[in-house]
Protein backbone atom coordinates (compact mmCIF):
# COMPACT_ATOMS: atom_id res chain seq x y z
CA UNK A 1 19.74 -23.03 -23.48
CA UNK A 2 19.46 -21.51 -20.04
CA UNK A 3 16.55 -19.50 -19.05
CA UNK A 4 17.19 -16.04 -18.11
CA UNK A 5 15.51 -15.10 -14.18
CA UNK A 6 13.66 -12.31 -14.22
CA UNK A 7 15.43 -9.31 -12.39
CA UNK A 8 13.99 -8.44 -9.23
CA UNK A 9 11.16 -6.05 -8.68
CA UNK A 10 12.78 -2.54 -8.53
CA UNK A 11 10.87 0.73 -8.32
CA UNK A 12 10.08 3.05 -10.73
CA UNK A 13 9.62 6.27 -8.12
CA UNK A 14 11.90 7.09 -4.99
CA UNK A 15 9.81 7.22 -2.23
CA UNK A 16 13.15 8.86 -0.26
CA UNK A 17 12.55 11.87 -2.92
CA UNK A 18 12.01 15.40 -1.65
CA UNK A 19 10.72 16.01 -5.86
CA UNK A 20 7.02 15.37 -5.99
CA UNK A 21 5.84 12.75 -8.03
CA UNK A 22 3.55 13.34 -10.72
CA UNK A 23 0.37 11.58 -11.13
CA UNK A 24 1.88 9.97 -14.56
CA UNK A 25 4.55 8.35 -12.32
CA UNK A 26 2.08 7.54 -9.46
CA UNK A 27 -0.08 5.27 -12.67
CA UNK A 28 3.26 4.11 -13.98
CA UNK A 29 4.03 2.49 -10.23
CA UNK A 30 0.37 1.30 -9.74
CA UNK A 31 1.01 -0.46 -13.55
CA UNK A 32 4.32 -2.29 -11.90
CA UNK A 33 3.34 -2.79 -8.71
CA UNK A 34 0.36 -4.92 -10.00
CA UNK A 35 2.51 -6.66 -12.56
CA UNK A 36 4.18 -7.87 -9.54
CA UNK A 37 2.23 -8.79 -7.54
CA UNK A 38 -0.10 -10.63 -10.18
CA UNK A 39 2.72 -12.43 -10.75
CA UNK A 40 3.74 -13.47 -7.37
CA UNK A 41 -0.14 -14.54 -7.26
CA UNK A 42 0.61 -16.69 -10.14
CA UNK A 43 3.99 -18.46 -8.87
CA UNK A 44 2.64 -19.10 -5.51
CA UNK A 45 5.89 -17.54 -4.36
CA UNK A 46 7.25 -18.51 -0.79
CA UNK A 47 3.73 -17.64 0.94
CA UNK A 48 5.32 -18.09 4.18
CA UNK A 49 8.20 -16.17 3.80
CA UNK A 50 8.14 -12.39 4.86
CA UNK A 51 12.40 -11.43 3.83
CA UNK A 52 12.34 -8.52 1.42
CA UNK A 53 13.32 -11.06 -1.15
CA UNK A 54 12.25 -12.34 -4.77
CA UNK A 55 10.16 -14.76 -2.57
CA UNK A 56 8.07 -12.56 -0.54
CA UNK A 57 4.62 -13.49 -0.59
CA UNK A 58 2.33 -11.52 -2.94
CA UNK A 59 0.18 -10.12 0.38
CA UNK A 60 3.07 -8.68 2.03
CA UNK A 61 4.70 -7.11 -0.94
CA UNK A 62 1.55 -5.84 -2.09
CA UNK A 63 1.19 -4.18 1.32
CA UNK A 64 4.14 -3.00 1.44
CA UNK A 65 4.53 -0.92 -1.74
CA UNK A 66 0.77 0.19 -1.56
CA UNK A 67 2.65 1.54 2.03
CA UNK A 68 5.69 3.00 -0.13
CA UNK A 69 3.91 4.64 -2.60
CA UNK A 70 0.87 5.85 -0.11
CA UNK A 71 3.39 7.18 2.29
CA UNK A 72 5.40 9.73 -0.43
CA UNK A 73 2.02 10.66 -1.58
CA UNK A 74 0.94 11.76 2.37
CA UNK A 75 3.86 14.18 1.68
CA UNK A 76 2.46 15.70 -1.58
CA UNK A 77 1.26 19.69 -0.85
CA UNK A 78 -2.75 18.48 -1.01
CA UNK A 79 -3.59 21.21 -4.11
CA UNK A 80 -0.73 19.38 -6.76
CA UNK A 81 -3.47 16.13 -7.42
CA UNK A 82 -5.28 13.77 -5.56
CA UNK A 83 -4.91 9.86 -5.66
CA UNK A 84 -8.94 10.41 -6.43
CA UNK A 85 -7.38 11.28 -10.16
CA UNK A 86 -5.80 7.70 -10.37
CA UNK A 87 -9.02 5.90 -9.10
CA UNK A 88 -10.95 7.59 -11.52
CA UNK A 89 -8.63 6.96 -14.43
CA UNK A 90 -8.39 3.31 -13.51
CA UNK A 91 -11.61 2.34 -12.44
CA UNK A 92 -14.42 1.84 -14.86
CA UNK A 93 -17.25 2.27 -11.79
CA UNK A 94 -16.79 2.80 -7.95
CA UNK A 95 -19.76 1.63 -6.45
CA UNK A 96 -18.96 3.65 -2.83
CA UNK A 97 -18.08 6.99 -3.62
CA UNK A 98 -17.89 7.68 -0.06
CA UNK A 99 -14.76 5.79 0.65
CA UNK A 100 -12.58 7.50 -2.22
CA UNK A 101 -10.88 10.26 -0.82
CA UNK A 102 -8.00 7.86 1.40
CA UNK A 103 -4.57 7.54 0.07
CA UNK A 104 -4.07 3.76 0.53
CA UNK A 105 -7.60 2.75 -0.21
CA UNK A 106 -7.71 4.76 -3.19
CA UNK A 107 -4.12 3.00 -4.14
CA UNK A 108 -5.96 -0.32 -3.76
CA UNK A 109 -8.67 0.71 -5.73
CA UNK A 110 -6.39 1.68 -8.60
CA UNK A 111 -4.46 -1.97 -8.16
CA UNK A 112 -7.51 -4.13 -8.81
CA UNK A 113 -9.85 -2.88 -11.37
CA UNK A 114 -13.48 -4.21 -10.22
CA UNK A 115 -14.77 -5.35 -6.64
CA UNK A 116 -14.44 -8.90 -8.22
CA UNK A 117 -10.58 -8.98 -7.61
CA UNK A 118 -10.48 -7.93 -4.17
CA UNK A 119 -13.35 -8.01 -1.43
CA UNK A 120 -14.36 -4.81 -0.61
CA UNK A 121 -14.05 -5.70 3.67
CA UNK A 122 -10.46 -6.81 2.60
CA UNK A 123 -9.43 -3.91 0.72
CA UNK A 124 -11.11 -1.45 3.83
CA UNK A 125 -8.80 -3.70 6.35
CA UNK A 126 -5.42 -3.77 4.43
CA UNK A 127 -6.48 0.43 4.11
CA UNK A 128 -7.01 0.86 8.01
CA UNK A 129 -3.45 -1.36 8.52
CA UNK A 130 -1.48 0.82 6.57
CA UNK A 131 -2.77 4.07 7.73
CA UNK A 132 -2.11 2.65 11.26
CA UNK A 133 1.64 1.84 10.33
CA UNK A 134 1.95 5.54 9.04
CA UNK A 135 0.75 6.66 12.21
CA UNK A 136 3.40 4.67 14.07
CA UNK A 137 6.50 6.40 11.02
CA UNK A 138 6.99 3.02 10.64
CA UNK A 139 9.86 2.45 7.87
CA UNK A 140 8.91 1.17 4.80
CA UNK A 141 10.73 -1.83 5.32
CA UNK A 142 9.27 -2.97 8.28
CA UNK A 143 5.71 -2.52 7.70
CA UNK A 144 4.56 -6.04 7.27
CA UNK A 145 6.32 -6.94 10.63
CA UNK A 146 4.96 -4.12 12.53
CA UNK A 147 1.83 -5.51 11.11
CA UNK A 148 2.29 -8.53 12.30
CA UNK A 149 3.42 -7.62 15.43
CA UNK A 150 0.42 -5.34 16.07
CA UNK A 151 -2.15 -7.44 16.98
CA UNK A 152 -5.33 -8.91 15.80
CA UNK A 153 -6.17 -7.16 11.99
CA UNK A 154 -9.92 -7.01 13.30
CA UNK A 155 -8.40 -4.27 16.63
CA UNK A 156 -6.83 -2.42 13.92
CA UNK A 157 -9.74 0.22 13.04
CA UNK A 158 -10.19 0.15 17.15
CA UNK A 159 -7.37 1.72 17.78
CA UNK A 160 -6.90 3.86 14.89
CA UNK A 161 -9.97 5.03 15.81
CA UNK A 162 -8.94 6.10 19.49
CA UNK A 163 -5.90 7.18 18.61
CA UNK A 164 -3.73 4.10 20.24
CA UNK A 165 0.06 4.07 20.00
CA UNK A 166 1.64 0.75 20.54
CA UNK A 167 4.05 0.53 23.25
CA UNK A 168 7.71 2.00 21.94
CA UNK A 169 6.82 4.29 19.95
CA UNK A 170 6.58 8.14 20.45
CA UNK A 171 3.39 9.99 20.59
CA UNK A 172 2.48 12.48 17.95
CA UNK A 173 2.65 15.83 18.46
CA UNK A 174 -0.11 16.59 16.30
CA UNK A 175 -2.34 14.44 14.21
CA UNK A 176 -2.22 14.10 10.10
């Protein structure tokens, strides 16, 4: 008997959509996208390949559909819910208040349950990255390499900070 493969990881939500998505889908994509990536922990899959492939390592595709979802959320009118709703619901204790309140840390957050799964520094860092990647537009697709490409993770909150745009890329008109 031949084993079937499992299908590839396909998302529940377009984040091309002009619809809103509703904080039931937003839980429903958190639910997946640690399914995933849980199980690309497990399998040890590829962890030095970056191709949007089956084989993408559990980091980058983690990062990049934390970017995915995080980014069509940015585009939500503010009063329809906040991603502090899906922390909340997901989370039996938050231990820094203070930091819930930012799209892709609060998506991290709602990925791993307690402090224990992820260290707090980490989660911050991978928060700081993406926000600098939507700062840049950067496509979906090519977050990780932009990330990569961007210099060392530890500038990262430096130049957010200042405002830095990396060479290439137009500067914003106005600021999110």
């Amino acid at each position: 008997m031949v084993a079937k493969k499992k299908a590839a990881f396909g998302r529940s939500y377009d984040y091309t959509a002009q619809v809103p998505i509703s904080k039931k889908s937003a839980e429903q994509a958190m639910h997946e996208i640690w399914d995933e990536y849980s199980n690309r922990l497990r399998t040890g899959s590829h962890q030095g390949s970056y191709s949007r492939t089956k084989s993408e390592s559990a980091k980058y595709f983690l990062a990049r559909e934390i970017y995915a979802l995080g980014t069509y959320i940015y585009r939500l009118p503010p009063e329809r819910w906040s991603t502090k709703d899906i922390v909340a619901g997901s989370r039996a204790q938050i231990n820094r208040p203070d930091k819930v309140g930012h799209v892709f840390h609060d998506l991290l957050m709602s990925v791993y349950q307690d402090d224990m799964q992820i260290d707090r520094r980490e989660r911050w860092q991978v928060a700081q990255e993406l926000e600098y990647a939507r700062r840049h537009d950067v496509p979906v697709e090519l977050v990780c390499g932009f990330l990569l490409q961007s210099g060392p993770r530890s500038e990262v909150p430096k130049k957010l900070k200042s405002g830095y745009i990396e060479p290439g890329f137009p500067k914003p008109t106005s600021e999110d």
